[in-house]
Protein backbone atom coordinates (compact mmCIF):
# COMPACT_ATOMS: atom_id res chain seq x y z
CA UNK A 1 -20.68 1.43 13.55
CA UNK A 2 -18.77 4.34 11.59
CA UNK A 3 -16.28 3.65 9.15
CA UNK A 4 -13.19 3.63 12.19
CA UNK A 5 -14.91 1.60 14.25
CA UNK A 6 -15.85 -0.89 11.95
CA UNK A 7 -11.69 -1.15 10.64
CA UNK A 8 -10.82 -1.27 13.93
CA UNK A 9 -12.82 -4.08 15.01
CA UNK A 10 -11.61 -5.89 11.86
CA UNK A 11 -7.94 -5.41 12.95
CA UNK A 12 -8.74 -6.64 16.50
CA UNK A 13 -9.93 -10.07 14.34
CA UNK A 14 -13.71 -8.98 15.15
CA UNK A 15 -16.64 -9.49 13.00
CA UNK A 16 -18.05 -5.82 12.67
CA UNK A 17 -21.48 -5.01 10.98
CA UNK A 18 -19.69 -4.55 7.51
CA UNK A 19 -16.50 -5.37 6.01
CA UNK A 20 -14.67 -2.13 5.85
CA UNK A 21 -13.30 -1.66 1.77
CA UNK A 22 -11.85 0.42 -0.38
CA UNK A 23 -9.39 0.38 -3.47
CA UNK A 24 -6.62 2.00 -5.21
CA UNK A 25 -7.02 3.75 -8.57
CA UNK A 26 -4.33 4.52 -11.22
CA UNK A 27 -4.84 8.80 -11.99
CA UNK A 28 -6.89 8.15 -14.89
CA UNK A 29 -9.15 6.32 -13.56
CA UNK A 30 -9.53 7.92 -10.59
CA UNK A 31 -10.37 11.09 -12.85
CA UNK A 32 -13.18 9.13 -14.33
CA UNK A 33 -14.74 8.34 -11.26
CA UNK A 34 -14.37 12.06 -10.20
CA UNK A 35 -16.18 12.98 -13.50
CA UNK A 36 -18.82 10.12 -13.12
CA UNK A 37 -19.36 11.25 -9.45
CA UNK A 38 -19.03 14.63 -9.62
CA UNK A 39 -17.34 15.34 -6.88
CA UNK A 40 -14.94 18.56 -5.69
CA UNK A 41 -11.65 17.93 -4.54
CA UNK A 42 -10.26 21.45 -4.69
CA UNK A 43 -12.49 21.56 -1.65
CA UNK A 44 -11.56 17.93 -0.23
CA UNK A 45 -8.87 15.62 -1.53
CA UNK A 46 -10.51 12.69 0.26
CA UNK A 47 -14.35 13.79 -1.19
CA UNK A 48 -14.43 10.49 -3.89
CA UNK A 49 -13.20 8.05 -0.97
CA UNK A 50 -16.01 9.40 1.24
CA UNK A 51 -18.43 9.42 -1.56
CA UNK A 52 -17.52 5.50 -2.72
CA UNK A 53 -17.80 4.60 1.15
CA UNK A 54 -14.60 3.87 2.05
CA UNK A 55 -14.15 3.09 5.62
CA UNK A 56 -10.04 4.75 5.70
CA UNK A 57 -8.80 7.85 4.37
CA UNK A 58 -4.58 8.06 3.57
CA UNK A 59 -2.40 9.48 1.33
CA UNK A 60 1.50 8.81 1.38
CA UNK A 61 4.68 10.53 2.07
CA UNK A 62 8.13 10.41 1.67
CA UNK A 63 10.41 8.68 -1.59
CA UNK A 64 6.81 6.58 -2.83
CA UNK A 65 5.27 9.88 -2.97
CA UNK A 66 7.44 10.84 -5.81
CA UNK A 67 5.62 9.38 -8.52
CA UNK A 68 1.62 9.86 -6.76
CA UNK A 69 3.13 13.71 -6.93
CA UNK A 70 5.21 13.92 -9.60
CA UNK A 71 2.67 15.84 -11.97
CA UNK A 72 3.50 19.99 -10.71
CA UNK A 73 4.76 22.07 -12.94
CA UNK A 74 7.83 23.49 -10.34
CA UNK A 75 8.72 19.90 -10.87
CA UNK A 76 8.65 19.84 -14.67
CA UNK A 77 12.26 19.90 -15.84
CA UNK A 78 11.46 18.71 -19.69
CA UNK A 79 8.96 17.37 -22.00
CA UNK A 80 7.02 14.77 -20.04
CA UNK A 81 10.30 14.65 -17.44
CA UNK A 82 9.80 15.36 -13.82
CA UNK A 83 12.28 15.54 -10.97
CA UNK A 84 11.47 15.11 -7.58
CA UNK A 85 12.73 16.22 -4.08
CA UNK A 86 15.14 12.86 -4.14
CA UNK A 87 16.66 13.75 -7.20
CA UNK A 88 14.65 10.86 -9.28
CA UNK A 89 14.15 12.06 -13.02
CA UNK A 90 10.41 10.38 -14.28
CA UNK A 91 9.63 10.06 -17.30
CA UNK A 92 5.50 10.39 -18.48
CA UNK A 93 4.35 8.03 -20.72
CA UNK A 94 1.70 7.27 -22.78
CA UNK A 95 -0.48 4.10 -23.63
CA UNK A 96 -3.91 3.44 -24.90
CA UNK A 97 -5.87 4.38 -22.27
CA UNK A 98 -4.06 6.63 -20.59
CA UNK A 99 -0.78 7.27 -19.17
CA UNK A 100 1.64 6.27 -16.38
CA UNK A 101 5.53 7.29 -15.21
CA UNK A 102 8.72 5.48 -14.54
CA UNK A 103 11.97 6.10 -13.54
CA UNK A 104 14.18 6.79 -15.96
CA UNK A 105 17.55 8.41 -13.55
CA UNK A 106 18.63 7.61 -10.79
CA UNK A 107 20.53 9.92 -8.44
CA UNK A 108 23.30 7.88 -6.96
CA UNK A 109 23.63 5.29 -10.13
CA UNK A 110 27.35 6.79 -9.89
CA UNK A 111 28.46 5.50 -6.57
CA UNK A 112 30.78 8.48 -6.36
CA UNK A 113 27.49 10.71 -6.39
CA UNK A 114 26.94 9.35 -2.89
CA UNK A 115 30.09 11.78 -1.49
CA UNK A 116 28.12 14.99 -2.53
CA UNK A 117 24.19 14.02 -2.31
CA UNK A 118 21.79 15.25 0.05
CA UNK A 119 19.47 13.73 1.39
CA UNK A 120 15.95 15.51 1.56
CA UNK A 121 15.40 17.14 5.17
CA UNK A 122 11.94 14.99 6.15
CA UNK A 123 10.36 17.83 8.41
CA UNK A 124 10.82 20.51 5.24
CA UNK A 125 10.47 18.02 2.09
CA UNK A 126 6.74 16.24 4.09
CA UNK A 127 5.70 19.81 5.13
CA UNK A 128 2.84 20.38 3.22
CA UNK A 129 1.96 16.70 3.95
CA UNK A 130 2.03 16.74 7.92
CA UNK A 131 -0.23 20.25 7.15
CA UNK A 132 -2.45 17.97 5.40
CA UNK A 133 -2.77 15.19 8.00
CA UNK A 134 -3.07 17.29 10.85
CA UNK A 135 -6.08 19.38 9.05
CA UNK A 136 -7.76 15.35 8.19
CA UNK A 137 -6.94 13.97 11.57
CA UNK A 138 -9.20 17.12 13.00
CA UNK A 139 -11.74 17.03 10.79
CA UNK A 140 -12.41 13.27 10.05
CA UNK A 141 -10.36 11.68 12.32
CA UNK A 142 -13.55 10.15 14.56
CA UNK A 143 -15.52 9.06 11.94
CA UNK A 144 -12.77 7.39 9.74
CA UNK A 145 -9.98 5.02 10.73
CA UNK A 146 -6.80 7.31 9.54
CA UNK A 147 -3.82 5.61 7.92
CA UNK A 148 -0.49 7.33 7.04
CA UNK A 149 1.31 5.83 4.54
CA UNK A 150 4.99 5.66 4.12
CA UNK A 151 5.84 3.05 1.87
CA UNK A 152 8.61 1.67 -0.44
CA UNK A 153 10.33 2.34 2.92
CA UNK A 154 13.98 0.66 3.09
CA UNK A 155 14.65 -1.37 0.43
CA UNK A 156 12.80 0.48 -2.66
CA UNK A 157 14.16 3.68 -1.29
CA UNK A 158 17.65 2.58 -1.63
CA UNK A 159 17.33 0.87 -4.88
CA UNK A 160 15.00 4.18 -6.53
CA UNK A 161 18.84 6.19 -5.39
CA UNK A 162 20.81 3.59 -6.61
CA UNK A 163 19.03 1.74 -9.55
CA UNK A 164 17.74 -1.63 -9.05
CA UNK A 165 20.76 -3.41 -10.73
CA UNK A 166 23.08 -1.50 -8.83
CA UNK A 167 21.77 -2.18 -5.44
CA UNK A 168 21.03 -5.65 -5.81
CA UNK A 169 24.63 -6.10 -6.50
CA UNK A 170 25.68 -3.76 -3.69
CA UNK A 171 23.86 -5.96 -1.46
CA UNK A 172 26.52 -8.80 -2.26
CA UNK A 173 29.63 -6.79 -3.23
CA UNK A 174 29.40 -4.04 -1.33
CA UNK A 175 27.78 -4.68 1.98
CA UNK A 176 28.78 -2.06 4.23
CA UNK A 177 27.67 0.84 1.34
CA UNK A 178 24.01 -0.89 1.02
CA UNK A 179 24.08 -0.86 4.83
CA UNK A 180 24.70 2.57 5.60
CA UNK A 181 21.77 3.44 2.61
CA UNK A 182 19.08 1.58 4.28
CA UNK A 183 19.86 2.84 7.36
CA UNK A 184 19.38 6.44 5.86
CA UNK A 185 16.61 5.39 3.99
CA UNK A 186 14.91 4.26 7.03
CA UNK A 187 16.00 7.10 9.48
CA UNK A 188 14.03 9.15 6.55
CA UNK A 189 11.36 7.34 7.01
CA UNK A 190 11.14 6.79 10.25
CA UNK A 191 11.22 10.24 11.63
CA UNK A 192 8.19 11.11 9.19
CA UNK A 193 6.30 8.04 10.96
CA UNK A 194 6.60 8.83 14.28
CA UNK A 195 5.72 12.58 13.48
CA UNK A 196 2.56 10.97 11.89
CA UNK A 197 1.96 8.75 15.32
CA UNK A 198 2.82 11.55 17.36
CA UNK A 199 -0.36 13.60 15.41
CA UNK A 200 -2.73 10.46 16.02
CA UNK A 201 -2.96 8.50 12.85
CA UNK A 202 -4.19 4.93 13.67
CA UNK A 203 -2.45 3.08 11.62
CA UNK A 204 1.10 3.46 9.84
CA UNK A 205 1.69 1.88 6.27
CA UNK A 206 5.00 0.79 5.14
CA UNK A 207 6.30 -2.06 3.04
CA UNK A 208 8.63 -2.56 0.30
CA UNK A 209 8.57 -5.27 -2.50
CA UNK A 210 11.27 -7.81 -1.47
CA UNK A 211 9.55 -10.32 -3.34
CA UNK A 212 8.56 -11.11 -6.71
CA UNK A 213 6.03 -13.45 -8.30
CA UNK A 214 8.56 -16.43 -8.44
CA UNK A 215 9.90 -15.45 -4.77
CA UNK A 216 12.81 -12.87 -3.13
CA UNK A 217 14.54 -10.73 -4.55
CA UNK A 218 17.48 -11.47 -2.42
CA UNK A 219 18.16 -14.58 -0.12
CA UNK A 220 16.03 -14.74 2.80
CA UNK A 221 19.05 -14.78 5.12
CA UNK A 222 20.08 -11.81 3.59
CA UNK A 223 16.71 -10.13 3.73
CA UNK A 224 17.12 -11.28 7.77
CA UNK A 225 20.58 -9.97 8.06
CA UNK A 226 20.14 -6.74 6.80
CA UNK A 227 16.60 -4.84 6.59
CA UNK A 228 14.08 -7.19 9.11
CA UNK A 229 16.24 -5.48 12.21
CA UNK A 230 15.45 -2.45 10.56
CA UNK A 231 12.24 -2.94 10.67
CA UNK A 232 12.69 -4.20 14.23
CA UNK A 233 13.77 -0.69 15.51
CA UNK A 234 11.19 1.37 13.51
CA UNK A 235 8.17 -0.62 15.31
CA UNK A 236 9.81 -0.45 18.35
CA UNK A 237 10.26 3.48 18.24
CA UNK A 238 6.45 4.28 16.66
CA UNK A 239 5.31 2.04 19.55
CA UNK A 240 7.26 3.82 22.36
CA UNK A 241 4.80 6.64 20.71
CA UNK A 242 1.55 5.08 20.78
CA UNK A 243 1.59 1.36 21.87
CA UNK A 244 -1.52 0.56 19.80
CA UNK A 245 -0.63 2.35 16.58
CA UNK A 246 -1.46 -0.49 14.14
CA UNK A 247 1.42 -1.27 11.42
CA UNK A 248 0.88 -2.20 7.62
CA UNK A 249 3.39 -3.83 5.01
CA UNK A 250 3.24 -3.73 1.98
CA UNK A 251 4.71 -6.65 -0.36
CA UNK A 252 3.51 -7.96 -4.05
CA UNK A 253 5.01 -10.97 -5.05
CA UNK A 254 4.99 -14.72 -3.27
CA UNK A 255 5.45 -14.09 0.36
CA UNK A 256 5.27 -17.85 1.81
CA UNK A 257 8.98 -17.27 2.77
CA UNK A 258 8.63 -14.36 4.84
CA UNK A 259 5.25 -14.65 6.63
CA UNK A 260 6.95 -15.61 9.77
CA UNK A 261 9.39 -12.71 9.77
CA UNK A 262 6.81 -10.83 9.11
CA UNK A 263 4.38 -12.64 12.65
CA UNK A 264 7.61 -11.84 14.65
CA UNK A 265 8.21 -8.47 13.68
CA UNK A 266 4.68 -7.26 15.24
CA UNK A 267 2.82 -6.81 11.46
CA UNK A 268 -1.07 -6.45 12.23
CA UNK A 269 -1.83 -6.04 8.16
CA UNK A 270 -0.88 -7.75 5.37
CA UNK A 271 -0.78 -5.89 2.18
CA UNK A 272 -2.00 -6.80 -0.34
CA UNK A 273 -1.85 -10.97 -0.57
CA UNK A 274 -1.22 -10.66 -4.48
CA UNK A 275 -4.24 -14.04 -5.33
CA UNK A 276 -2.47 -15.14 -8.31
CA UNK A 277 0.65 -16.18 -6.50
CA UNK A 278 -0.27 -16.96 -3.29
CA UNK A 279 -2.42 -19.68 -1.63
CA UNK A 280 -4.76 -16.81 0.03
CA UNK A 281 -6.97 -19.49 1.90
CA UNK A 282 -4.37 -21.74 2.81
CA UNK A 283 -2.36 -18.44 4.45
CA UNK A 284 -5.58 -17.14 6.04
CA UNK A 285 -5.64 -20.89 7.72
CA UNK A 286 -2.15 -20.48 9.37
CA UNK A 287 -1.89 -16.97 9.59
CA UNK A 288 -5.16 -15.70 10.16
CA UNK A 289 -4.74 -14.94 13.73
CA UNK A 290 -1.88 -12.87 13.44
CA UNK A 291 -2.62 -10.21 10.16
CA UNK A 292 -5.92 -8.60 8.77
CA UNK A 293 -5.77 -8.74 5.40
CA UNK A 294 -5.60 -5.53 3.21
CA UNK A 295 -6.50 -5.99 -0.44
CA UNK A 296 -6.54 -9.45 -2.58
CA UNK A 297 -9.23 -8.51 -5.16
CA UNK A 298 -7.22 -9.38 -8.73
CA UNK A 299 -6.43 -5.98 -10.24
CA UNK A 300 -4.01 -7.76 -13.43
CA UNK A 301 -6.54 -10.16 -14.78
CA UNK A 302 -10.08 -9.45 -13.53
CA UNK A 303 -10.45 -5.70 -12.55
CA UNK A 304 -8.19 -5.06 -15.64
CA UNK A 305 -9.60 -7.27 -18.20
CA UNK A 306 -12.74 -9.62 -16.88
CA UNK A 307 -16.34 -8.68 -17.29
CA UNK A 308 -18.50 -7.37 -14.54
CA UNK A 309 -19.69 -10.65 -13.49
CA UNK A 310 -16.27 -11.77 -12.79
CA UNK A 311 -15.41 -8.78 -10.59
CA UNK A 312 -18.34 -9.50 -8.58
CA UNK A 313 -17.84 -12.72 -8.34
CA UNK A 314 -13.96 -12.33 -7.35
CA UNK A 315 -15.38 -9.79 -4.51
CA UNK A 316 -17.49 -12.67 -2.98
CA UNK A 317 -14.49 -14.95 -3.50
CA UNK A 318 -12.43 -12.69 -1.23
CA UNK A 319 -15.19 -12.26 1.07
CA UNK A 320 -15.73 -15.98 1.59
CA UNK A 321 -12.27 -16.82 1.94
CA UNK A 322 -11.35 -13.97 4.29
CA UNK A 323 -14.13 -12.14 5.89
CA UNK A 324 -14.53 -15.44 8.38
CA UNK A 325 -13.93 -13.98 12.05
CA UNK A 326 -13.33 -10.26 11.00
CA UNK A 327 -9.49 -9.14 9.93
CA UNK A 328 -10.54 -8.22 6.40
CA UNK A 329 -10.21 -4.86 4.98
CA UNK A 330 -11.95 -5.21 1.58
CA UNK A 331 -9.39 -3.97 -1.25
CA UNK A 332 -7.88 -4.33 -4.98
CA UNK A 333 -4.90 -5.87 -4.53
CA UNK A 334 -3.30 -3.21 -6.12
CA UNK A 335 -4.25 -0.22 -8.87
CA UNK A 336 -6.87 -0.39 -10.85
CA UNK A 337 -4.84 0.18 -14.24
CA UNK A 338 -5.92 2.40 -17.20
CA UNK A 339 -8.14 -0.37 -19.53
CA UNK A 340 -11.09 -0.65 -21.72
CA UNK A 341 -12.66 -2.25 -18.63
CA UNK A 342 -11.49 -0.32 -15.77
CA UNK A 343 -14.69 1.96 -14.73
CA UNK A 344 -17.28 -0.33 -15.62
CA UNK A 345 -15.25 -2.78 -13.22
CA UNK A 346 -14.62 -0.33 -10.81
CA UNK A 347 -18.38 0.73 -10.38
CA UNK A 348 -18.92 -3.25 -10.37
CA UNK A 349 -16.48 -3.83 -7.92
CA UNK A 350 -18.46 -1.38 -5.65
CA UNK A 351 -21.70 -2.58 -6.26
CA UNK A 352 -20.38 -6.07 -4.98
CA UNK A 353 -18.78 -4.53 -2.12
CA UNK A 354 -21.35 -2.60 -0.72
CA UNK A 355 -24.13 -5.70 -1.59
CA UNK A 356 -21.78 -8.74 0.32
CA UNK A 357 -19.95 -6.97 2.99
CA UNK A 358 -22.92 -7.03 5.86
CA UNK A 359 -21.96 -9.61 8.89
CA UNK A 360 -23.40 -12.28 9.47
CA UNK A 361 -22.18 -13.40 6.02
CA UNK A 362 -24.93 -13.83 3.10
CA UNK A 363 -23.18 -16.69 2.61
CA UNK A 364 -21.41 -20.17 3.92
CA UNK A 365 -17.80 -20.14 3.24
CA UNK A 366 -16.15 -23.13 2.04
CA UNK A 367 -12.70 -22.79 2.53
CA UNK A 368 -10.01 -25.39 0.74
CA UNK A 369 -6.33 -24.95 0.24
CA UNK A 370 -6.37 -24.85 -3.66
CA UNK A 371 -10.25 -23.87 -4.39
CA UNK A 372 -12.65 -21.50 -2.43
CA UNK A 373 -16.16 -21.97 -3.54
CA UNK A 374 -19.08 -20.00 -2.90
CA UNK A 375 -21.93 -21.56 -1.79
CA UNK A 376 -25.28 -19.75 -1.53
């Protein structure tokens, strides 16, 4: 099989020959691997992904691309202070082994702002990004499952405008204002998916963290009131598109309370399943049938801080307790952060990868509600 094949006959809960991986790398890290591989990407953006073996290629657009993009010097307003298309002032800073960015304005913390503000035009602001999908989609689209990724889609969007404070608040005091800002934050969104359906991605990524590691950020009836409908109507317009476009969320956190919105919304893959949270082999048990699963390979304590040994042996963990009957895509369950460990990890993590992800499985799995053991 090639690398689309073989994701695509994990999504359609398949056993292919290999579990299909790959993993997401903070910048500096990333650079690392560039140097240690020594690979071109002024020729190819995707050349490490293709080199490490993963089976998709994506990149992201729209408000999440803000800080993957942040880093151009027509966006450079200060020392270490960007500004991006949104009006979102990020701030670069340092730590031991290496740097990251937060936000540090928001646009419409002054409700008033929201009179006067603009909202980016989607088809100018994401026009060097269509450029780029369209030139990937042609040149790698049959060999690699293509993804196009527009997360942070509703709810981060509105709360990046408004601050997270603000919204949350707005979301109880003033309902009809956080209304009509998801709704533009999703109309933003949307119309950049279904330009990226209508060019032939495969899949379509979005997702926004609604949860945290306790549990929502907002009631669940609230959540159900207000953004799931919204989510409704963008699956049902990518899917009047292409019917088989596969969707993606995204959500960190503990997500036991919104796994069923999430089966009757239409969600094929689960993002990322954060393993320190969540009960991964007691949800692969129930909800198995309905997501592939995306990620779940610790990034906070193992990839950051663990030895080798432990990253391989939390690869074969994953594999063991989610590889059983295909609908595993092989990931970190989020970046890869800047640490003392992080390549040594990172070139462990693909050693493991490559060496356990051949079907039939090296391996037994023995899979238990609280414990997944590997058994050789």
């Amino acid at each position: 099989m090639n690398p689309r094949e073989r994701v695509l006959t994990a999504l359609n809960h398949e056993e292919p020959d290999k579990i299909p991986y790959d993993s997401w790398m903070a910048p500096d890290v990333a650079d690392a691997m560039v140097k240690l591989l020594n690979v071109d990407l002024s020729q190819d953006r995707f050349a490490m992904a293709k080199r490490l073996g993963h089976d998709m290629l994506y990149a992201s657009l729209g408000i999440c691309d803000g800080f993957n993009s942040i880093y151009k010097e027509d966006r450079k307003i200060g020392e270490n202070l960007y500004q991006d298309a949104w009006g979102i002032k990020w701030g670069k800073k340092s730590q031991k082994y290496g740097h990251y960015c937060e936000m540090i304005e928001h646009p419409l913390a002054d409700i008033k702002a929201y009179d006067t503000y603009k909202f980016p035009d989607p088809l100018v602001a994401e026009k060097d990004g269509f450029e780029m999908f369209e030139k990937l989609i042609k040149d790698d689209g049959k060999e690699y499952a293509i993804l196009g990724g527009v997360p942070c889609t509703i709810f981060e969007a509105a709360w990046y405008l408004r601050g997270l404070e603000n919204f949350l608040m707005d979301l109880y005091l003033n309902k009809d204002f956080a209304m009509e800002l998801l709704k533009k934050t999703m109309i933003y969104h949307l119309d950049i998916s279904k330009k990226l359906v209508e060019m032939g991605v495969d899949i379509i990524w979005w997702g926004d963290d609604v949860s945290n590691e306790r549990g929502p950020y907002i009631s669940p009836e609230l959540y159900r009131e207000m953004i799931k409908p919204l989510y409704a109507h963008m699956i049902q317009e990518v899917k009047k598109i292409n019917k088989n476009v596969k969707i993606a969320y995204h959500c960190d956190g503990k997500l036991d309370w919104i796994l069923d919105d999430l089966v009757e919304l239409g969600i094929d893959i689960l993002n990322p399943v954060q393993p320190d949270v969540n009960d991964v082999a007691e949800i692969k048990e129930k909800y198995g049938k309905h997501f592939t699963f995306w990620g779940n390979v610790d990034t906070r304590n193992v990839m950051s801080n663990g030895s080798c040994s432990d990253v391989v042996e939390e690869v074969k963990n994953v594999i063991s307790t989610l590889a059983p009957g295909g609908g595993l895509i092989l990931a970190s369950n989020h970046t890869i952060q800047a640490t003392a460990r992080a390549v040594d990890n990172t070139i462990a993590y693909y050693w493991a990868c490559e060496k356990y992800r051949d079907y039939p499985l090296r391996v037994s799995p023995v899979i238990s509600k609280k414990k997944v053991d590997w058994v050789t």
